[in-house]
Protein backbone atom coordinates (compact mmCIF):
# COMPACT_ATOMS: atom_id res chain seq x y z
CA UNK A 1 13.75 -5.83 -19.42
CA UNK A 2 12.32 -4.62 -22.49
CA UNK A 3 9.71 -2.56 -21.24
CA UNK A 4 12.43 -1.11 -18.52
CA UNK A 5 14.50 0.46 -21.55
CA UNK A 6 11.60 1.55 -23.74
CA UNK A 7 10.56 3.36 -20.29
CA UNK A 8 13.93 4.98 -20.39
CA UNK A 9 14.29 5.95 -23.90
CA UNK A 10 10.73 7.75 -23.03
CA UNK A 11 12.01 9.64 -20.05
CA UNK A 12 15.48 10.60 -21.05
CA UNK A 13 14.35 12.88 -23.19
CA UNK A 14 11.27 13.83 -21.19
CA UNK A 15 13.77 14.41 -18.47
CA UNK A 16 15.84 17.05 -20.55
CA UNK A 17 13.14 19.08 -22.41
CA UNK A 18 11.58 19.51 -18.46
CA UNK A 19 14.98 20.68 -16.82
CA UNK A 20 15.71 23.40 -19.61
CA UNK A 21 12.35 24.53 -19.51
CA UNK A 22 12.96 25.16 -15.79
CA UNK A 23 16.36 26.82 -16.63
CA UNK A 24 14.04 29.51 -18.94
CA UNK A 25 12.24 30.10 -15.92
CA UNK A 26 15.82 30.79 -13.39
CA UNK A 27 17.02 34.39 -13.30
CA UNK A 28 20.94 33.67 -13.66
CA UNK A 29 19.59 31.98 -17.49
CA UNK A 30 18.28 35.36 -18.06
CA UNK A 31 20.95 37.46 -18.37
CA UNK A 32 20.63 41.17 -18.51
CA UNK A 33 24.08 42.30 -18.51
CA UNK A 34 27.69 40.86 -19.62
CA UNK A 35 28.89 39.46 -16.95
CA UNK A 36 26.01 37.31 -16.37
CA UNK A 37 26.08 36.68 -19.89
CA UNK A 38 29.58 35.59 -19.97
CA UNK A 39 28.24 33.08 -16.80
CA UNK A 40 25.78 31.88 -18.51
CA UNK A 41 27.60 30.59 -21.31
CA UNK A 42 29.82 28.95 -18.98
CA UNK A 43 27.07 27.33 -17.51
CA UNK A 44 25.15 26.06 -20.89
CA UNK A 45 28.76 24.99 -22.17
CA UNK A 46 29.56 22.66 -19.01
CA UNK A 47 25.57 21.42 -19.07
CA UNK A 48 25.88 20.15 -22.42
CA UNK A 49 29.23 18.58 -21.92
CA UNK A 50 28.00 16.64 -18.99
CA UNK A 51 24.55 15.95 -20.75
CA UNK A 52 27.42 14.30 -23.31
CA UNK A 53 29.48 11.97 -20.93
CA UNK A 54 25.77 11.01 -19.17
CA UNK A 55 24.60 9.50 -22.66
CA UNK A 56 28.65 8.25 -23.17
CA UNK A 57 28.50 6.23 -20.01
CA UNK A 58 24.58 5.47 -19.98
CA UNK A 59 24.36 4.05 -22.95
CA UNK A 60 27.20 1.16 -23.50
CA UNK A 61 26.35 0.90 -19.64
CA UNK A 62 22.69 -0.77 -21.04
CA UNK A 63 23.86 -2.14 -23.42
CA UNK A 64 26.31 -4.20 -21.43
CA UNK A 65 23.63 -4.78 -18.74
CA UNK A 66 21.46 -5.84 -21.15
CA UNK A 67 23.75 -8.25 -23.39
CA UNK A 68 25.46 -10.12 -20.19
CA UNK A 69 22.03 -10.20 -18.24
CA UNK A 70 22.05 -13.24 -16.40
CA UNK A 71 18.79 -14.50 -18.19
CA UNK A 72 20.23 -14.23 -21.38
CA UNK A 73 19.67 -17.25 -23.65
CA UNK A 74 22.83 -16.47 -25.41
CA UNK A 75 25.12 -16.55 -23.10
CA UNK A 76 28.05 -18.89 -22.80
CA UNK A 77 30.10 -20.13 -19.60
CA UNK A 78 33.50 -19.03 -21.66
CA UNK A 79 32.06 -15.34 -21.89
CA UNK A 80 32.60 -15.07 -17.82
CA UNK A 81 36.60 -15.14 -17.17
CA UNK A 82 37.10 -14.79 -13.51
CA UNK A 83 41.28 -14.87 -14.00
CA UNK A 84 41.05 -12.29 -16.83
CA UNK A 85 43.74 -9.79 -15.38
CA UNK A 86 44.84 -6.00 -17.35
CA UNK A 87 43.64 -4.84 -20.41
CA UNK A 88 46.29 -1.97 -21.03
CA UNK A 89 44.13 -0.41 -24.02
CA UNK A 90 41.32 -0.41 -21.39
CA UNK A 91 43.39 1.61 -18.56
CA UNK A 92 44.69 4.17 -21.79
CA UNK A 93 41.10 4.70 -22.31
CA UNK A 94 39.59 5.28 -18.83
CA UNK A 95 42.81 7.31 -18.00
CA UNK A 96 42.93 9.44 -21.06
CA UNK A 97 39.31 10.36 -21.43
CA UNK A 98 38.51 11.89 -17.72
CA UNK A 99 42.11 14.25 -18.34
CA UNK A 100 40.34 15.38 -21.58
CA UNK A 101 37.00 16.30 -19.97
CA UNK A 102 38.97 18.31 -16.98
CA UNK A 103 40.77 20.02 -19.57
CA UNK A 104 37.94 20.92 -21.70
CA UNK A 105 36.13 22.05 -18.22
CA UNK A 106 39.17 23.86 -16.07
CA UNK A 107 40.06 26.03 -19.46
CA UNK A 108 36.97 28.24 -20.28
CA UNK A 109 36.46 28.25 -16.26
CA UNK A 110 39.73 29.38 -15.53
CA UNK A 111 39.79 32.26 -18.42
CA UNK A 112 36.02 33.37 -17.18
CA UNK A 113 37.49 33.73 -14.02
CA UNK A 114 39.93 35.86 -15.19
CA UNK A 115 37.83 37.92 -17.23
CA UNK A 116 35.18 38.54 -14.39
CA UNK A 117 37.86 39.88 -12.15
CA UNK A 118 37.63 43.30 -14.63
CA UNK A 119 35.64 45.37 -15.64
CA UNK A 120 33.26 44.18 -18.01
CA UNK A 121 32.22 45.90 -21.57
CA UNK A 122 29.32 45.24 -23.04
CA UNK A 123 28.87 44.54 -27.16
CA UNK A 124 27.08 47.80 -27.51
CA UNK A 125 29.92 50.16 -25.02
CA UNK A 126 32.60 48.05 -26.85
CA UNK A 127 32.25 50.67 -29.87
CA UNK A 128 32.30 53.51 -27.42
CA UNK A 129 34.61 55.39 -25.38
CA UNK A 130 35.55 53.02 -22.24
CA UNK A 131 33.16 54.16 -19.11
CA UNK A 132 35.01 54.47 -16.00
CA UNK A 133 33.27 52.13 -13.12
CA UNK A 134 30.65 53.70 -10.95
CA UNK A 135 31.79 53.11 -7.59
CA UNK A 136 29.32 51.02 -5.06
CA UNK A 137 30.07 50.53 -1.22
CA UNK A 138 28.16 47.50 -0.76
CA UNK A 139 27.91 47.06 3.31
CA UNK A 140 25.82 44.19 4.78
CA UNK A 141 24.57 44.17 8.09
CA UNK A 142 21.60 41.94 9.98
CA UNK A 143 19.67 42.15 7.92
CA UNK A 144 19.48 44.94 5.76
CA UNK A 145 22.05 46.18 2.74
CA UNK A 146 23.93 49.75 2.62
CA UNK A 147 25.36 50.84 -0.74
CA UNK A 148 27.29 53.54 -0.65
CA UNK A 149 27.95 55.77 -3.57
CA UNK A 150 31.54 58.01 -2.38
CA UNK A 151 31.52 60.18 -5.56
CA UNK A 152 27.94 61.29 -5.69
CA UNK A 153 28.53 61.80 -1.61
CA UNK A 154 25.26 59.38 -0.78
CA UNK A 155 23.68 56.20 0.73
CA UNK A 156 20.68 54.11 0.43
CA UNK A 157 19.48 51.53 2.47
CA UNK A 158 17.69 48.12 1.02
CA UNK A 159 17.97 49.54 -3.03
CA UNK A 160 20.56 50.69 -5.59
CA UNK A 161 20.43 52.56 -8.49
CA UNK A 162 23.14 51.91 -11.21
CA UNK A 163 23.04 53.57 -14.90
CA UNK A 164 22.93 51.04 -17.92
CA UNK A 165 25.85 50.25 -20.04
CA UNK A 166 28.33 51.35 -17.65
CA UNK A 167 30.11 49.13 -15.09
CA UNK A 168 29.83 49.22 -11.98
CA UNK A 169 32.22 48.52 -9.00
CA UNK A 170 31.07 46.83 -5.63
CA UNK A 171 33.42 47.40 -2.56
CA UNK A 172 31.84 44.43 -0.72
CA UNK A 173 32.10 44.51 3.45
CA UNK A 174 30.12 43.51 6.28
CA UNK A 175 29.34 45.20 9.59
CA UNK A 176 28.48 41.99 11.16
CA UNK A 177 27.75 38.30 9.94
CA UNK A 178 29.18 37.03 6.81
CA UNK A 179 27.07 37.59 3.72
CA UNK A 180 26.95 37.32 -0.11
CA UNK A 181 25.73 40.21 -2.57
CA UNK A 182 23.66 38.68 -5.65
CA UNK A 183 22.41 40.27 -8.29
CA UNK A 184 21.27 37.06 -10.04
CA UNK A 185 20.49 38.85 -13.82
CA UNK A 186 23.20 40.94 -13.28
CA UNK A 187 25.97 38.48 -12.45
CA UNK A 188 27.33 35.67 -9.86
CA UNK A 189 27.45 36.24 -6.25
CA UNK A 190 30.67 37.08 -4.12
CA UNK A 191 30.93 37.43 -0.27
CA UNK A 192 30.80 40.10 2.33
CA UNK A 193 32.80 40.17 5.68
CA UNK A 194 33.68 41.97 8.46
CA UNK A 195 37.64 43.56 8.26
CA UNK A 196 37.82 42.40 4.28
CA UNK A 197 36.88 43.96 0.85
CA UNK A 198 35.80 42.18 -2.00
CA UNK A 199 35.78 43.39 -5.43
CA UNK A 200 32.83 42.30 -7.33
CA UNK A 201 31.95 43.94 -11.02
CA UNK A 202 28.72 43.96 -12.53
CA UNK A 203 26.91 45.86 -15.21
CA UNK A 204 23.09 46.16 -16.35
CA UNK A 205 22.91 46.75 -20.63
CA UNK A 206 18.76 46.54 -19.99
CA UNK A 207 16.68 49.16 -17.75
CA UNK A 208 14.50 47.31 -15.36
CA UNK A 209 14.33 46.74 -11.78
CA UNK A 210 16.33 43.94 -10.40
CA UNK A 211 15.86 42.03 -7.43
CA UNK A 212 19.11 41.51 -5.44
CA UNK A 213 19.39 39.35 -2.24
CA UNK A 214 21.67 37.87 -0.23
CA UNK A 215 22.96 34.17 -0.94
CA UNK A 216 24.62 33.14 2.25
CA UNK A 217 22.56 32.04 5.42
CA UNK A 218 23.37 34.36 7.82
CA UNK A 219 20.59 33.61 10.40
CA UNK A 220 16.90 34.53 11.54
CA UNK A 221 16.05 37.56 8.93
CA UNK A 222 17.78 35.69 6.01
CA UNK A 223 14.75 35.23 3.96
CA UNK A 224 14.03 39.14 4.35
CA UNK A 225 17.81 40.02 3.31
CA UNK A 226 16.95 41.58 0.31
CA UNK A 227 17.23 44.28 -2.21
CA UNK A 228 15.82 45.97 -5.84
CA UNK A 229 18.18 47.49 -8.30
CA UNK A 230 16.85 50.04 -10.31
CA UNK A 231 18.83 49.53 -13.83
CA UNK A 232 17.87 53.44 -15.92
CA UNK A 233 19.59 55.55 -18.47
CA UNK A 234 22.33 58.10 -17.69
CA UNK A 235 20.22 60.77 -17.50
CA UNK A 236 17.83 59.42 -15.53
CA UNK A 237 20.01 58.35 -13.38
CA UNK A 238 22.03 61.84 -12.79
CA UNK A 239 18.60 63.23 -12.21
CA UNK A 240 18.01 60.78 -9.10
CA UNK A 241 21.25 61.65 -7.97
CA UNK A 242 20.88 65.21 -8.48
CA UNK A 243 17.47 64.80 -6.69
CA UNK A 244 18.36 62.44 -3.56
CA UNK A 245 21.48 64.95 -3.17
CA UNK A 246 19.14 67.85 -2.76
CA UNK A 247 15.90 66.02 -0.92
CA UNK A 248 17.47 63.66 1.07
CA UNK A 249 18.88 64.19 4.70
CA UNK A 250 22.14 63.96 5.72
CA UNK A 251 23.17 60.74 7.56
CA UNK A 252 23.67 61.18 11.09
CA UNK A 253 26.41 58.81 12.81
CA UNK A 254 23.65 58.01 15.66
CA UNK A 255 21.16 57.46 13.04
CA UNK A 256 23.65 55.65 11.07
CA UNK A 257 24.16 53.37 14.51
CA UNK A 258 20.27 53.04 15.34
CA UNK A 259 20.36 51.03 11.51
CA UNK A 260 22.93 48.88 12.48
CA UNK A 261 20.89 47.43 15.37
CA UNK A 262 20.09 43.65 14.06
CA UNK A 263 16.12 43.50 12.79
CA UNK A 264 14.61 44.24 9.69
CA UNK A 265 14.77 47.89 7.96
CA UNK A 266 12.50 49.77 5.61
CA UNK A 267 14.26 51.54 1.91
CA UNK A 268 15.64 54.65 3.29
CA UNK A 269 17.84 57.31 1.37
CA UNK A 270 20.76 60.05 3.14
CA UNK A 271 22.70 62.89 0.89
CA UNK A 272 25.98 61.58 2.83
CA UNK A 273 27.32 58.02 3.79
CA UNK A 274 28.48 56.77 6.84
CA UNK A 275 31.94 56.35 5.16
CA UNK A 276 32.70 59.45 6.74
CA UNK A 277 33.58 58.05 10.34
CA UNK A 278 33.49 54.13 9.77
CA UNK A 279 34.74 51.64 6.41
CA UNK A 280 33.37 48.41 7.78
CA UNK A 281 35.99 46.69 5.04
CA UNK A 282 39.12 47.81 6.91
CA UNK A 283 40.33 46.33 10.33
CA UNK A 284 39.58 49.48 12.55
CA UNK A 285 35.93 48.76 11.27
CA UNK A 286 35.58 45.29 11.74
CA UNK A 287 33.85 45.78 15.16
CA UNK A 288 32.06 48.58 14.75
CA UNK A 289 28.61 46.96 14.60
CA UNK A 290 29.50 44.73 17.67
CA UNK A 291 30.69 46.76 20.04
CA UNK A 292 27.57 49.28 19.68
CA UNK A 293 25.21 46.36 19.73
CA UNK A 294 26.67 43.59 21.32
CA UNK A 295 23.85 41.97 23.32
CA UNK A 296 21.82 42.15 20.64
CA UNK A 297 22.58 39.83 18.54
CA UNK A 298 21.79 37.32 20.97
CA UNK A 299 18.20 38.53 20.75
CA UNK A 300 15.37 36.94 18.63
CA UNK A 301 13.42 38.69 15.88
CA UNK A 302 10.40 35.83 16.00
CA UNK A 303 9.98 35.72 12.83
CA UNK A 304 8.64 32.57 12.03
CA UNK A 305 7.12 32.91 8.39
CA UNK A 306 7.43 34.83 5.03
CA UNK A 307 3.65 36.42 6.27
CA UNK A 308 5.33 37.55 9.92
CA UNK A 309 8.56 38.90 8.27
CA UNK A 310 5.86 41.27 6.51
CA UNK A 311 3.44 42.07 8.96
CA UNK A 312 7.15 43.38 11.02
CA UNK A 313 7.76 45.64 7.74
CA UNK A 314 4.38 47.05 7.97
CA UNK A 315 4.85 47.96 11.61
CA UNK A 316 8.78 49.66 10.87
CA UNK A 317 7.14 51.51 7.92
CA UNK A 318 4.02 52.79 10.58
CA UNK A 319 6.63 53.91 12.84
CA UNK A 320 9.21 55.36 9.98
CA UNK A 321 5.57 57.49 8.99
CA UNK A 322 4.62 58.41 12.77
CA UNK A 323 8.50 59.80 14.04
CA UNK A 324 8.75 61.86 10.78
C-alpha cells in the first residue's frame, strides 16, 4: 500500500509537467491574435480549477482508503456503523461546493461568450482609431474553402489573406455538407451550412502564415479540407489586393460550377466572386451545389491515405498547368 502511494505522489506530478508540455506544443495555446488569446485564458483558468478539485477529491479520497483499509491494525469494529443515517453538515457541504465550482466556471464562460460575439481589439489597436472589420465570405464546399472578399470585388480558393491588427469578419456558409472554419492560432472554430450564416470574428496581431482547416467530419476528403492564412501588414496587404485585382481572372459562373464538383482543388485566385449570381448562406442558395452536381456526391474519391490525397493534388496541379 505504501509503495502504491509513493508511486502516485511520483506520477502526479510527472503526469502534469508532461500534459502542459504537450499544451506548449498545441496551436490553440499559441495564440497569435485576441480572440484566441481571450480563449486561451479561458482554457488555462478552467484547467487549473479542475487540476484543483482533482487534488480536493484525490487526496482525502487516499487518505480515507488508506486509514479504513481493511488490513489496518488499528481499526476497531465501532468505527464501521452500518445504521449511521444523515449527516446534514455533510449534505451542506457536498451541495454547496459543486454550486460554487459551476458558478466560478459558467461566469467567465458566459462573459467570453459574449465578448467573442464582437469584434475584437487588440492591446496594441486599443490606443488607435477603431478599424472597421474586413469582410470574409467564408463558403465551404467538398472539399475545398472559398473566401470571398465583397469590398475588394475578389475570391480565392484554399487560402486567405487578412491584414494584422484589424478584425476581420467571416460570413460562414456551405454549398454542400456541413463544415467548421478553424483558424486554430487565430481563434475557436464555428460551423458552416447550407441556407444559414454564421458570424465568426477573428483577428491576427502577428504576420505569419496560418494553417486553417476544417474541424467537422464531413466525409472522404476531410483530411485534405484545408487552408493557409497569410497574416501581413496593411500595406502589404493592399498591394496583394491591388495585384490579384489587376492579374487575376475574372470568375466565370461555369468555372465557378466546375469548382463546386466534390474532389479535391488546387489554391486558385479570380478578380470577382461568385457572390454575384449565388450566396450559398441564404435559402435560394442552399441547393445550388446539389442540383448542379447531384450524382456526384454519391461518387468515391479513393483516397485511402495522407500519401494518395497528395499524389491526387499533384495530378489537379499537372492538369491546372497543361489547360492554361
Amino acid at each position: 500500500m505504501k509503495q502504491f502511494f509513493k508511486r502516485g505522489l511520483i506520477l502526479l506530478p510527472l503526469s502534469l509537467v508532461l500534459f502542459l508540455s504537450g499544451c506548449s506544443q498545441m496551436a490553440v495555446f499559441d495564440p497569435k491574435g485576441p480572440v484566441a488569446q481571450t480563449q486561451n485564458d479561458l482554457i488555462i483558468y478552467s484547467i487549473i480549477l479542475m487540476l484543483f478539485i482533482v487534488v480536493v477529491v484525490c487526496v482525502p479520497f487516499a487518505y480515507f482508503v488508506y486509514k479504513y483499509r481493511d488490513t489496518n491494525p488499528n481499526r476497531k469494529e465501532s468505527d464501521y456503523d452500518p445504521h449511521m443515517h444523515g449527516n446534514t453538515m455533510i449534505e451542506i457541504v457536498w451541495t454547496v461546493i459543486p454550486f460554487i465550482i459551476v458558478v466560478a466556471l459558467s461566469i467567465p464562460t458566459v462573459e467570453t461568450l459574449f465578448e467573442l460575439e464582437k469584434p475584437p481589439e487588440s492591446e496594441e489597436a486599443a490606443t488607435e482609431d477603431t478599424k472597421e472589420p474586413l469582410v470574409v465570405y467564408a463558403t465551404a464546399a467538398d472539399w475545398k474553402w472559398f473566401f470571398s472578399y465583397p469590398e475588394e470585388d475578389i475570391e480565392t480558393v484554399n487560402y486567405l489573406h487578412i491584414p494584422t491588427d484589424r478584425p476581420i469578419e467571416f460570413k460562414l456558409s456551405s454549398a454542400d455538407s456541413m463544415a467548421a472554419l478553424w483558424i486554430p492560432r487565430l481563434g475557436g472554430q464555428k460551423y458552416n451550412m447550407a441556407g444559414m450564416e454564421n458570424t465568426l470574428y477573428l483577428q491576427a496581431d502577428e504576420e505569419g502564415v496560418y494553417d486553417g482547416r476544417n474541424s467537422n467530419f464531413n466525409g472522404e476528403g476531410f483530411t485534405k479540407h484545408t487552408f493557409e492564412v497569410y497574416a501581413e501588414s496593411e500595406e502589404d496587404y493592399n498591394d496583394w489586393v491591388e495585384q490579384t485585382q489587376n492579374e487575376a481572372p475574372e470568375l466565370t459562373q461555369e468555372e465557378y460550377d466546375e469548382l463546386l464538383k466534390p474532389g479535391l482543388t488546387t489554391e486558385a485566385e479570380f478578380s470577382s466572386t461568385h457572390l454575384e449570381w449565388v450566396d450559398h448562406g441564404t435559402n435560394d442558395g442552399r441547393d445550388y451545389a446539389v442540383n448542379r452536381h447531384y450524382d456526384l456526391y454519391g461518387e468515391l474519391m479513393h483516397l485511402y491515405s495522407d500519401q494518395e490525397a497528395e499524389d491526387f493534388m499533384d495530378e489537379e496541379n499537372d492538369d491546372d498547368h497543361e489547360s492554361h
